[in-house]
Protein backbone atom coordinates (compact mmCIF):
# COMPACT_ATOMS: atom_id res chain seq x y z
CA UNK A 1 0.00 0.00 0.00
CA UNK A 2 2.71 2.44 0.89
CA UNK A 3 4.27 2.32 -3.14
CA UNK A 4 0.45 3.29 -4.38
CA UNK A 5 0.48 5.97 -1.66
CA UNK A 6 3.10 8.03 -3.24
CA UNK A 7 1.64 8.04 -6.47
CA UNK A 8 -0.15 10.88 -8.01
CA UNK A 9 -3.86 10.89 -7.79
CA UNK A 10 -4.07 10.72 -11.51
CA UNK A 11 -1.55 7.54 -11.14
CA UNK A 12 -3.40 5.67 -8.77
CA UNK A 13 -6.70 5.94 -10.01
CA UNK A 14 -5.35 4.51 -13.38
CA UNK A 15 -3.45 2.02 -11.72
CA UNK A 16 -6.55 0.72 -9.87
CA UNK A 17 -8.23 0.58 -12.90
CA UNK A 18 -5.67 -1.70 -14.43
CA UNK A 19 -5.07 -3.92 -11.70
CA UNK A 20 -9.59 -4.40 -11.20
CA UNK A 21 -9.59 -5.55 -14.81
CA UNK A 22 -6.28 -7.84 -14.44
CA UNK A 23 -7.53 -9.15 -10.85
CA UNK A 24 -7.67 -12.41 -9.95
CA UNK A 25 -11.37 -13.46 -8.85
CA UNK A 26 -12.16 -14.10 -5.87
CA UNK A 27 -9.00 -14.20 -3.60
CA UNK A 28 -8.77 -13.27 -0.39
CA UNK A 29 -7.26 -11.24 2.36
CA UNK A 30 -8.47 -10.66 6.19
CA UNK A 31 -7.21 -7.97 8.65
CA UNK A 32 -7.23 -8.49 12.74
CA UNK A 33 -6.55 -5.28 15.30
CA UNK A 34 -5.84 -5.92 19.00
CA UNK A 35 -5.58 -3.81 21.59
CA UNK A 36 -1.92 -3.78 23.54
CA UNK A 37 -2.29 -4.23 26.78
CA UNK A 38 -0.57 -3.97 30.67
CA UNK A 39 -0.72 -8.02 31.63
CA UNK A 40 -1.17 -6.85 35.22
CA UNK A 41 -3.92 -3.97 34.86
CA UNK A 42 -5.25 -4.80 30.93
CA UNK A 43 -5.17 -1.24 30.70
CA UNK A 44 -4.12 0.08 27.14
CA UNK A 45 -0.32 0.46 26.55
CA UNK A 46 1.98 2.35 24.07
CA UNK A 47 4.13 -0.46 23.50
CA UNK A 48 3.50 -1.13 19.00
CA UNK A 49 7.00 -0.26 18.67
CA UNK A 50 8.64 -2.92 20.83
CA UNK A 51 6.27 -5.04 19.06
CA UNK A 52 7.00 -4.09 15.81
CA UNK A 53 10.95 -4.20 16.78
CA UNK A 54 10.41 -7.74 17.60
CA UNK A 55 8.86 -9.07 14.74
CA UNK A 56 11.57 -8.42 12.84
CA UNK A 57 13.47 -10.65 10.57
CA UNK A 58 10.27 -13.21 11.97
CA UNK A 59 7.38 -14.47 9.63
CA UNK A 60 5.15 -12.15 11.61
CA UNK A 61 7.05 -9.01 10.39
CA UNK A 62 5.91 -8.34 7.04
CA UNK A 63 1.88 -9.30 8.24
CA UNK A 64 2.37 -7.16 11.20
CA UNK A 65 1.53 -3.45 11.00
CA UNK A 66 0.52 -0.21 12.77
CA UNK A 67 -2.97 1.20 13.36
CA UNK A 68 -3.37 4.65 14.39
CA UNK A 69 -2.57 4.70 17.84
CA UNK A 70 0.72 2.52 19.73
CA UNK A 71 -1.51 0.62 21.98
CA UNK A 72 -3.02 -1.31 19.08
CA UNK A 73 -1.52 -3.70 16.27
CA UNK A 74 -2.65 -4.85 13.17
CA UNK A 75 -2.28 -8.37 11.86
CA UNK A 76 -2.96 -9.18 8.39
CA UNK A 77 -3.64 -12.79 6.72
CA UNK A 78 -1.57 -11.69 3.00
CA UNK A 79 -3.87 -12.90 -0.49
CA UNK A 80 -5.02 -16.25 0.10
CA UNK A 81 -5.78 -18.34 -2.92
CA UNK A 82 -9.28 -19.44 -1.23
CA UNK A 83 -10.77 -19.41 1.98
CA UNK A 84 -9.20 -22.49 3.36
CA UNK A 85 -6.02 -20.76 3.77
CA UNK A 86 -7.14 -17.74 5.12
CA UNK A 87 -8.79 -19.50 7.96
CA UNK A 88 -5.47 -20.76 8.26
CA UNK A 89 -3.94 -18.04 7.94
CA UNK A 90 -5.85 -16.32 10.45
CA UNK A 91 -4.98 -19.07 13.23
CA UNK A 92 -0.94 -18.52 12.38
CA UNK A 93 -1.20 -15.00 12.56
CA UNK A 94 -2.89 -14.90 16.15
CA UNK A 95 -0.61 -17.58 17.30
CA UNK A 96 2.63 -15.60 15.95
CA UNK A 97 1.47 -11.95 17.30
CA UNK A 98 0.53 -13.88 20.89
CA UNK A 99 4.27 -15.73 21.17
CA UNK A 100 5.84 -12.02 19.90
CA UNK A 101 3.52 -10.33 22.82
CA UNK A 102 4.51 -13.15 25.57
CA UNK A 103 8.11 -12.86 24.76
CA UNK A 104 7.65 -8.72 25.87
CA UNK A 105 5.00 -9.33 28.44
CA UNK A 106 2.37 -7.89 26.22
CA UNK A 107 -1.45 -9.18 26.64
CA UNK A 108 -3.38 -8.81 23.74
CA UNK A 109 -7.24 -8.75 23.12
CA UNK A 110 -10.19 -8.25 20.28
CA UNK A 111 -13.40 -6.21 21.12
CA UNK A 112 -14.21 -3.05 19.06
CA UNK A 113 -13.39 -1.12 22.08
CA UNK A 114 -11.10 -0.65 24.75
CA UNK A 115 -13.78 -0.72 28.22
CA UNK A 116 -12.12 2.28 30.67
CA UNK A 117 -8.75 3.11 29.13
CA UNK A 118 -9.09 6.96 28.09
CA UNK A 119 -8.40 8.12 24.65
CA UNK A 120 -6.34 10.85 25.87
CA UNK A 121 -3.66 8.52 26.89
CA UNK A 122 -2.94 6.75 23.82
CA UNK A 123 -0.43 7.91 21.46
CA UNK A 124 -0.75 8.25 17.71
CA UNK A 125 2.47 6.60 16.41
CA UNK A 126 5.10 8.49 14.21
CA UNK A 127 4.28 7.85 10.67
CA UNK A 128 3.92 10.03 7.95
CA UNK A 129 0.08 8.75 7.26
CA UNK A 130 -0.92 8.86 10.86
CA UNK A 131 1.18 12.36 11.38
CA UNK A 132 -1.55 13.74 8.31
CA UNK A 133 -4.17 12.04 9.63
CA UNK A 134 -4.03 13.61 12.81
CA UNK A 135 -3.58 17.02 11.51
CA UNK A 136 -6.52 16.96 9.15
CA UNK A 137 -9.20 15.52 11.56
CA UNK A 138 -7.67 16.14 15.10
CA UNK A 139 -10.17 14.86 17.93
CA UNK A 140 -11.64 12.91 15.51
CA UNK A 141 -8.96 10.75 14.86
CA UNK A 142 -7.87 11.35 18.91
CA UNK A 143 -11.18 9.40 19.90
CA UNK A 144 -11.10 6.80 17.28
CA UNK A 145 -9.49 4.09 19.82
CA UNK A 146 -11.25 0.69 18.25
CA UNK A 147 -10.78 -2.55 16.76
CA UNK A 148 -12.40 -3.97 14.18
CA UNK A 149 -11.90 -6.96 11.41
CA UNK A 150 -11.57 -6.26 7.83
CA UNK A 151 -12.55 -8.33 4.44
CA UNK A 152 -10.77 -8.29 1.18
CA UNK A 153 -11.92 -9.72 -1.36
CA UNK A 154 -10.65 -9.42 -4.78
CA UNK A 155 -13.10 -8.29 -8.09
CA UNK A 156 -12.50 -9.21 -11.49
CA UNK A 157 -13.46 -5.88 -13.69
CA UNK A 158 -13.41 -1.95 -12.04
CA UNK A 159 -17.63 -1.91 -13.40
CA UNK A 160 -18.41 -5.12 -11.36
CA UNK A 161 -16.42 -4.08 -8.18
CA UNK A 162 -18.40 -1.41 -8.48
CA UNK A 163 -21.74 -3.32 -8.93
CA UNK A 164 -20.49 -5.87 -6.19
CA UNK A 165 -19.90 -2.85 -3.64
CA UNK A 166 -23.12 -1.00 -4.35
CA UNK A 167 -24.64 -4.33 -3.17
CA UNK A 168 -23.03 -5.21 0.09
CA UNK A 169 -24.20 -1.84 1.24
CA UNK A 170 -27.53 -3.53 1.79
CA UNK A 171 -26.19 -6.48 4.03
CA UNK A 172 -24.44 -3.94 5.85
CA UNK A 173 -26.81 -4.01 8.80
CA UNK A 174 -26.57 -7.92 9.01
CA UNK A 175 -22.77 -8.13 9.21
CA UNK A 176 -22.56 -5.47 11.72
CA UNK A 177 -25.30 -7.01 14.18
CA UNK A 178 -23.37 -10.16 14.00
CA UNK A 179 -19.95 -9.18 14.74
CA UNK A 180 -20.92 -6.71 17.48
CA UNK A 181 -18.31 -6.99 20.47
CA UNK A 182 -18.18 -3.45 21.62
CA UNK A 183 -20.91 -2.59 24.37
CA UNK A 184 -18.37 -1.01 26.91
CA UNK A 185 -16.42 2.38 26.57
CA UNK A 186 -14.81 4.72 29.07
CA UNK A 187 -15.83 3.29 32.09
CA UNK A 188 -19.32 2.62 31.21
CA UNK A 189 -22.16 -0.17 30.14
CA UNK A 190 -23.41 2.35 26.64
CA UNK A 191 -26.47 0.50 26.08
CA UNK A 192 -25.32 -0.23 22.10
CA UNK A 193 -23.74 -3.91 21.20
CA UNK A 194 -21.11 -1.72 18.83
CA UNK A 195 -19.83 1.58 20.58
CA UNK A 196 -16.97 1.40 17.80
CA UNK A 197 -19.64 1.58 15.42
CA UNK A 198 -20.86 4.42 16.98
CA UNK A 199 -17.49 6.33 17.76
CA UNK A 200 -15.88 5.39 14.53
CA UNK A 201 -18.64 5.67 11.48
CA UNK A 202 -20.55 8.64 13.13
CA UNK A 203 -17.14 11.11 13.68
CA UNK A 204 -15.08 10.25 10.77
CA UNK A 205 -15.72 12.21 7.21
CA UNK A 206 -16.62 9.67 4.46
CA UNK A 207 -17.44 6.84 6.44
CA UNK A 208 -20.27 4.35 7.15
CA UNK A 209 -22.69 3.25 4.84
CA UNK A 210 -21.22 4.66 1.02
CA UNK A 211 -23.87 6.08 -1.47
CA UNK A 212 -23.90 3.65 -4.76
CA UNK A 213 -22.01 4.76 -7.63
CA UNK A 214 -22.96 4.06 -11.58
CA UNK A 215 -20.27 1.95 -12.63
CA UNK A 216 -16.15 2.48 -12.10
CA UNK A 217 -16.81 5.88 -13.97
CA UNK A 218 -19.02 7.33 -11.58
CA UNK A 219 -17.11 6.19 -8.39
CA UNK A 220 -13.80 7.61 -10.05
CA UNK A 221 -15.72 10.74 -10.70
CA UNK A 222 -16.28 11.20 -7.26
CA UNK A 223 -12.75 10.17 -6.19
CA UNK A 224 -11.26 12.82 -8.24
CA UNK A 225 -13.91 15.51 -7.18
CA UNK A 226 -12.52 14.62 -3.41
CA UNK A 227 -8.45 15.28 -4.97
CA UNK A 228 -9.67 18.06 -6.70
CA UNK A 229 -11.36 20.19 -4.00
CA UNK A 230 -8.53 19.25 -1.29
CA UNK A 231 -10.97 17.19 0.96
CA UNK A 232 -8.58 14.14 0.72
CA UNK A 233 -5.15 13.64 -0.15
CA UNK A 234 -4.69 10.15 -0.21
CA UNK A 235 -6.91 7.01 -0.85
CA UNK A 236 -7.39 5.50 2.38
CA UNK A 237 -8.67 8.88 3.49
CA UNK A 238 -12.23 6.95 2.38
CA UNK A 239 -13.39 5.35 5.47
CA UNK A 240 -17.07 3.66 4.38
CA UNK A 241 -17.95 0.60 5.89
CA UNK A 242 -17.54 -1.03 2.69
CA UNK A 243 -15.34 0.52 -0.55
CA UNK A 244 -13.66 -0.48 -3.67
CA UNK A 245 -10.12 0.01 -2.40
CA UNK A 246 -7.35 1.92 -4.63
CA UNK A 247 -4.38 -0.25 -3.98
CA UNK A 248 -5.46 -3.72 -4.26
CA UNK A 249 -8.57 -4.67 -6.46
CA UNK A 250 -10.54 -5.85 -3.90
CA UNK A 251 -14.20 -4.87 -2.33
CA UNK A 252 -12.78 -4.28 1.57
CA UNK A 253 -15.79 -5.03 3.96
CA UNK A 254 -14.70 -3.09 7.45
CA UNK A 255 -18.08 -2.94 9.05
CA UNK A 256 -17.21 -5.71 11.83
CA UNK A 257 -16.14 -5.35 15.42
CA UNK A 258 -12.96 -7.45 16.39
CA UNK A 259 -13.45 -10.41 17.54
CA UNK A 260 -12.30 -12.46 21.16
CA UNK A 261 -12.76 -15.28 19.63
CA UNK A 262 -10.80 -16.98 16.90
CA UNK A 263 -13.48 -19.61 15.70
CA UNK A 264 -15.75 -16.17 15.73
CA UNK A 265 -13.22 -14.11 13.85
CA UNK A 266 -12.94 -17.16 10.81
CA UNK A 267 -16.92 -17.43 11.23
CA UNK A 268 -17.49 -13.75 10.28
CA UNK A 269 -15.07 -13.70 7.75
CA UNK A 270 -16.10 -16.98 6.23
CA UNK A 271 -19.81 -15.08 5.76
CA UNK A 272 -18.06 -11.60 4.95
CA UNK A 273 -16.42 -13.51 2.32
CA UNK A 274 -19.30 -16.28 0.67
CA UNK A 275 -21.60 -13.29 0.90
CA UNK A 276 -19.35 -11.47 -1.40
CA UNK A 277 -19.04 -14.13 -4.20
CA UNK A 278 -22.70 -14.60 -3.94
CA UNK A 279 -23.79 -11.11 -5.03
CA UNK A 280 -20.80 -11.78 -7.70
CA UNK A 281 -22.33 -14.73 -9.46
CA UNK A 282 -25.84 -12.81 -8.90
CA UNK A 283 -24.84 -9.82 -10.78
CA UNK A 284 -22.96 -12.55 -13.68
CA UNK A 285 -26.23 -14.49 -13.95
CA UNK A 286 -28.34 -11.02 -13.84
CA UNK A 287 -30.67 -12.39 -10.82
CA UNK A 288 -31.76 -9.38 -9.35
CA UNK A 289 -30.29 -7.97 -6.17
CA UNK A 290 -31.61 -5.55 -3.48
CA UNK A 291 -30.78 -1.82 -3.89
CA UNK A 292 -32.34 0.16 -0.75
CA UNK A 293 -32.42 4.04 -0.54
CA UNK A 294 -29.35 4.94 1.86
CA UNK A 295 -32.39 6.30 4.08
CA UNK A 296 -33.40 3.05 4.76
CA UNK A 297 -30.02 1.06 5.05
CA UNK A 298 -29.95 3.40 7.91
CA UNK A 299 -32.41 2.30 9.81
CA UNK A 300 -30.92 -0.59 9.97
CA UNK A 301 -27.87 0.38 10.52
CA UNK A 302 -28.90 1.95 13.35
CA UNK A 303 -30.53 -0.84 15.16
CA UNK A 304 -27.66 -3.10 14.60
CA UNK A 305 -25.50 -0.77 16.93
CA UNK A 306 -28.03 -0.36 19.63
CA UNK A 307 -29.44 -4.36 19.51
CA UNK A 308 -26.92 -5.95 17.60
CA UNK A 309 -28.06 -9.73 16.98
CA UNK A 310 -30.42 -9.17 19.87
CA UNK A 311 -32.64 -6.94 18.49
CA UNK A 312 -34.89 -6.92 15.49
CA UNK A 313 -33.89 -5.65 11.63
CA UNK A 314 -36.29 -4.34 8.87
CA UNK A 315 -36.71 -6.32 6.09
CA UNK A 316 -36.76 -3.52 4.06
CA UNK A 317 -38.50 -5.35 0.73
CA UNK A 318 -41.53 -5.57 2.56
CA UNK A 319 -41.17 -3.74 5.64
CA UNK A 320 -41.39 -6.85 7.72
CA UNK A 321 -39.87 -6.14 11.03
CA UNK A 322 -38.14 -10.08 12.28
CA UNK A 323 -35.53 -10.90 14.65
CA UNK A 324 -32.27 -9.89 13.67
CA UNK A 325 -31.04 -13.71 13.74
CA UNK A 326 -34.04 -14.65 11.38
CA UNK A 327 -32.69 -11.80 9.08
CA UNK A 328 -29.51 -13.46 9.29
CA UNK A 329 -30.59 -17.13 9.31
CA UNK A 330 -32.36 -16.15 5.61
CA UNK A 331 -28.95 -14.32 4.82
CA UNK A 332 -27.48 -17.61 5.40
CA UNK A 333 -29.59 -19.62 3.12
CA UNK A 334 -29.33 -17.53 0.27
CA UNK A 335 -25.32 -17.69 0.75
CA UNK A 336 -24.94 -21.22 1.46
CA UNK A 337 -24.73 -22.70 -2.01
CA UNK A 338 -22.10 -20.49 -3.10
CA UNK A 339 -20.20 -21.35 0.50
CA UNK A 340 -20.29 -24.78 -0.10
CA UNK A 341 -18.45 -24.55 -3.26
CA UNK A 342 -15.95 -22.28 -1.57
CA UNK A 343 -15.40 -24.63 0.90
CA UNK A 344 -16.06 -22.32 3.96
CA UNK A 345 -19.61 -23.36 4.38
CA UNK A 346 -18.36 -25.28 7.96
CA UNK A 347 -17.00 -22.18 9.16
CA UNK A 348 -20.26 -20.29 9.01
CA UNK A 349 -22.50 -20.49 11.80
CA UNK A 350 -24.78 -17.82 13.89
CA UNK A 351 -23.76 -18.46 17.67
CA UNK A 352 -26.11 -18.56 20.69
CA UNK A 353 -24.68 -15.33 21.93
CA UNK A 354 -22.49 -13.35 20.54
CA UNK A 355 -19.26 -11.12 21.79
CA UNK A 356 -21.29 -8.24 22.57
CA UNK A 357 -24.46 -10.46 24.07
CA UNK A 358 -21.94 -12.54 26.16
CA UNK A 359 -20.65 -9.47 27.91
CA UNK A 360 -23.82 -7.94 28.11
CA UNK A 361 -25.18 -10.76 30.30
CA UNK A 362 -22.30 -11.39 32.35
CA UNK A 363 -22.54 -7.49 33.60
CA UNK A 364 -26.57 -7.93 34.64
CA UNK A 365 -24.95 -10.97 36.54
CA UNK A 366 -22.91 -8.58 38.26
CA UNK A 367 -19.63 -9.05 36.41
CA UNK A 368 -17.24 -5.79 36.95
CA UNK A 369 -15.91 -4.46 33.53
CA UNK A 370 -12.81 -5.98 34.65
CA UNK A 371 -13.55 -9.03 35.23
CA UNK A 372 -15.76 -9.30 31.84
CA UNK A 373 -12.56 -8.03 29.91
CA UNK A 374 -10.20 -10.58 31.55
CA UNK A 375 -12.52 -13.18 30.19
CA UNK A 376 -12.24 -11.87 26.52
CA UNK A 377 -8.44 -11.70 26.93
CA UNK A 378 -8.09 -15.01 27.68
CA UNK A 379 -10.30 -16.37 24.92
CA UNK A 380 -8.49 -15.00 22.71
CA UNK A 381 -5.20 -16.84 24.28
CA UNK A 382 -3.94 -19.72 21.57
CA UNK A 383 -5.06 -23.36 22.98
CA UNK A 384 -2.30 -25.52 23.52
């Protein structure tokens, strides 16, 4: 990504073109972020850098990478040829980033949010992209402390990416109320299943749930509208919740919480992913797909941060209000097909309870916030 970075708008744009129309279809790529924590308190801690120092001249170091602030890390899976070896993939990388953290005496976990460490102590580390970041947006990009899990997935053609991302805005809602893992934030029980939702789509600029665009030409259109007024000056300064990204040709999906819980974490991509190749064979047999007013996706999106996969979605082709695990249980069925003949069909399943309800429950049991965070840390601890 860095390489693409440094080119010139008009550079980039043409080289994203290129590389949609010369991608490969239908590989794929997940992202984890954990928070860096104090083993004794599980407070946040500024320790990336030692982490980062570590992993070199490891496997880990070119999959490990920073994210905005020092007491978080990203770990990233690389373009897997299917999702077999993501899932993989996603078990090395955890195991790798937890043996780095040990050997530094480092605890690591996955929620979208940290529960009571302030924003105001974390530090935004020293990179050029962060340093710009922080001077365009200030306490917007001060209170952005979360941690989510990203999809790639990769689109043959810049007009079907297109078509495929104007899509997965509608599902949006579904993906969100599943992964939700965030209800606690400075100190306090918020009453939503996904606070980073919350903090993160409703304070950045260009973010959340994208308008649909008419083909590659009208997205670029509005990319080069956004270079050519000064309201971005790179790429990634595009934060939706979905988006065609400009370095690789993929459609990134970045609505989900992080996840405790690696069976979770290969779950949600697993549907992330099948859901994506589904609405790609839809639009190649010309079956007809949803396309909801923004307006409405909203709604939904809404309700999936306060209720998450407790609460009830809109089925907003006949304004049928269900449980959000019916709404997901149909998503399901309509993906399964296509999941079986990616193989990840056995990772895909809609738990009891999850991150968020789990957490929920255990603090009208009583639970302190720290207790209820110790228990994510260690399910996220490798077995064996």
């Amino acid at each position: 990504m860095g390489d693409t970075q440094r080119l010139s708008p008009e550079e980039q744009i043409r080289l994203a073109r290129e590389q949609y129309e010369a991608a490969d279809d239908f590989t794929v790529a997940v992202e984890e972020e954990f928070a860096v924590l104090d083993p004794a308190t599980l407070s946040l801690t500024n320790r990336f850098e030692e982490l980062q120092a570590a992993a070199k001249d490891t496997p880990l170091e070119p999959h490990l990478v920073g994210e905005l602030i020092a007491s978080e890390v990203e770990v990233r899976t690389g373009r897997c040829r299917d999702f077999e070896e993501a899932a993989a993939r996603l078990g090395d990388r955890r195991a790798q980033l937890h043996e780095l953290a040990d050997g530094l005496g480092i605890a690591l976990a996955a929620t979208g949010t940290h529960p009571w460490s302030p924003w105001q102590e974390q530090r935004i580390i020293d990179t050029p992209h962060y340093r710009r970041n922080d001077e365009i947006l200030r306490y917007v990009v001060w209170r952005n402390n979360s941690f989510g899990l990203h999809v790639h997935v990769a689109i043959k053609g810049p007009d079907r990416a297109i078509a495929v991302c104007n899509a997965l805005r509608n599902f949006l809602p579904e993906l969100l109320a599943l992964s939700a893992s965030s209800p606690f934030v400075e100190g306090v029980h918020t009453g939503l299943h996904s606070a980073r939702t919350q903090i993160f789509t409703r304070m950045f600029p260009r973010c959340g749930v994208p308008d649909a665009y008419d083909g590659w030409d009208g997205f670029e259109r509005y990319v080069r509208f956004l270079y050519a007024t000064r309201s971005i000056d790179e790429h990634t300064q595009i934060w939706w919740s979905v988006r065609p990204h400009l370095a690789f040709p993929t459609i990134e999906i970045r609505i989900c919480d992080a996840q405790p819980d690696l069976g979770e974490s290969r779950s949600l991509a697993a549907l992330c992913y099948a859901l994506t190749v589904r609405i790609a064979r839809a639009l190649d047999e010309r079956e007809p797909l949803p396309d909801f007013p923004h307006r409405l996706i909203e709604e939904n999106f809404w309700r999936a941060i306060r209720y998450g996969l407790s609460g009830e979605l809109i089925d907003l082709a006949g304004g049928e209000v269900r449980p959000a695990r019916a709404q997901l249980e149909r998503l399901v069925e309509w993906v399964l097909p296509v999941a079986e003949e990616l193989g990840c069909a056995p990772y895909i399943s809609i738990p009891a309870a999850n991150a968020a309800e789990r957490q929920i429950a255990r603090h009208e049991a009583g639970a302190t916030l720290e207790e209820i965070y110790a228990e994510q840390v260690r399910t996220g601890e490798p077995v064996g």
